[in-house]
N, C-alpha and C. Protein backbone atom coordinates (compact mmCIF):
# COMPACT_ATOMS: atom_id res chain seq x y z
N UNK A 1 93.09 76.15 63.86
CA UNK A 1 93.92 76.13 65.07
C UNK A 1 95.00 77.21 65.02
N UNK A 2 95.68 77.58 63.57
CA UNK A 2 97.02 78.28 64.01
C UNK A 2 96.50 79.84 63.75
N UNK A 3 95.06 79.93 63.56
CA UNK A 3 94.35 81.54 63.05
C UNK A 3 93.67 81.65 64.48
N UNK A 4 93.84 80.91 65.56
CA UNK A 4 93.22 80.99 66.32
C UNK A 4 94.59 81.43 67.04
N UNK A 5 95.46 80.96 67.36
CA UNK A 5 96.87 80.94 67.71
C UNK A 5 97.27 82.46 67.63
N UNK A 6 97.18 82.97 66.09
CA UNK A 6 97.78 84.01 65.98
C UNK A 6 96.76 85.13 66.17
N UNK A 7 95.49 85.13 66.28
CA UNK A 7 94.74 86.12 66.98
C UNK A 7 95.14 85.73 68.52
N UNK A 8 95.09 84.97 69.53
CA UNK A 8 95.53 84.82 70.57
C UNK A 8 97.02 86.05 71.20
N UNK A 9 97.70 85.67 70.01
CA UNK A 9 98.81 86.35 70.44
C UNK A 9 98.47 87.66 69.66
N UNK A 10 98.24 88.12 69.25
CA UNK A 10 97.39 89.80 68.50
C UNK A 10 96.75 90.05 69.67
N UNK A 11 95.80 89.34 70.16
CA UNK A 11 95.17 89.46 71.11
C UNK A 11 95.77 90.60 72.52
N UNK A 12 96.76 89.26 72.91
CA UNK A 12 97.69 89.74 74.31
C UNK A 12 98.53 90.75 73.66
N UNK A 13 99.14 90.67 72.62
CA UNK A 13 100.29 91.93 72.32
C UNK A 13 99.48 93.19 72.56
N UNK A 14 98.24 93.48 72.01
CA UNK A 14 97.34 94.40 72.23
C UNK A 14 96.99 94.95 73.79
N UNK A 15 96.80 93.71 74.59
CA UNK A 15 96.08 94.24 75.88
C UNK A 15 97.06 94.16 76.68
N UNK A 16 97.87 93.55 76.82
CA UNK A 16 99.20 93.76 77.67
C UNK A 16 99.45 95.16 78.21
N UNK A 17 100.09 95.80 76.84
CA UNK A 17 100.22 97.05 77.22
C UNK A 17 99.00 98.23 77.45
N UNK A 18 97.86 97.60 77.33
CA UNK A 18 96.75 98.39 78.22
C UNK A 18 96.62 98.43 79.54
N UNK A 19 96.48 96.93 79.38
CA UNK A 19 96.79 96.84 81.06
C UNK A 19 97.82 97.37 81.93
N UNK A 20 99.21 97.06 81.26
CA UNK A 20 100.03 97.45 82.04
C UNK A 20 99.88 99.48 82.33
N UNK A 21 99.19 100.17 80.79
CA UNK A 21 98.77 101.59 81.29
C UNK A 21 98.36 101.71 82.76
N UNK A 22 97.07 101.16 82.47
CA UNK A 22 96.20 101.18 83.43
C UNK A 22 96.56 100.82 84.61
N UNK A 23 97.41 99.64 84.70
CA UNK A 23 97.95 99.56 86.12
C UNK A 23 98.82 100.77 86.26
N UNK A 24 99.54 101.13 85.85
CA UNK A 24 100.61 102.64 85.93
C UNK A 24 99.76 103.82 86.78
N UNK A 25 98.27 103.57 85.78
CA UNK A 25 97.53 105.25 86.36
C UNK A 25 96.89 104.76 87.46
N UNK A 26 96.88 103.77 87.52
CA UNK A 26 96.21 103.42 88.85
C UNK A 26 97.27 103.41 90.10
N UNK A 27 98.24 103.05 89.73
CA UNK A 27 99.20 103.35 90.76
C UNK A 27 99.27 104.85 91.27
N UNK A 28 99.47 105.21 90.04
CA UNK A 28 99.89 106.89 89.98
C UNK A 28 98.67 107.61 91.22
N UNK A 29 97.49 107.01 90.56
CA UNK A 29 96.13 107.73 91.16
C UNK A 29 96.15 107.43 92.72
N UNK A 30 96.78 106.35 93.09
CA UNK A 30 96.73 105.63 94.46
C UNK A 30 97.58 106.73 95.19
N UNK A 31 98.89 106.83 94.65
CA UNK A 31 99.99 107.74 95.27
C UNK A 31 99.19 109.24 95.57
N UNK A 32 98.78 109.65 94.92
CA UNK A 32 98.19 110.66 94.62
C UNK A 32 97.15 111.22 95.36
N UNK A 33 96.13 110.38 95.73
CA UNK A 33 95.51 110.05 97.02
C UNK A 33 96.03 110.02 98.36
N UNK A 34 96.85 109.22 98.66
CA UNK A 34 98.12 108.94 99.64
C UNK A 34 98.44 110.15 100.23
N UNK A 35 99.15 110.91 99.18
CA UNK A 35 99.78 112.37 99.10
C UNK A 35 98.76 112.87 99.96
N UNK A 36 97.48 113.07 99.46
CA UNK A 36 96.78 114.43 99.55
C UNK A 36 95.98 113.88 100.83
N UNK A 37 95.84 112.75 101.66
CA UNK A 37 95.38 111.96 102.83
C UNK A 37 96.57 112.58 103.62
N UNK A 38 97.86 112.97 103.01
CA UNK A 38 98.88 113.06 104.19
C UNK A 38 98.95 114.39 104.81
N UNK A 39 98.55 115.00 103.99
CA UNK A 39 98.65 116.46 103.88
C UNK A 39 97.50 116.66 105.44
């Protein structure tokens, strides 16, 4: 139970901040698009 626990949280500490990348460049990429639609 508590090796399961602490890969859980290894787990999220790990992908958190992937995700949160990825949401960033995806934002970024959206704007970016936006931009060049405005033009």
């Amino acid at each position: 139970m508590i090796a399961g626990r602490v890969m859980q949280g290894l787990g999220a500490g790990l992908v958190q901040p992937l995700l949160a990348a990825r949401l960033l460049s995806l934002g970024d990429l959206h704007s970016r698009t936006n931009a060049l639609a405005d033009q």
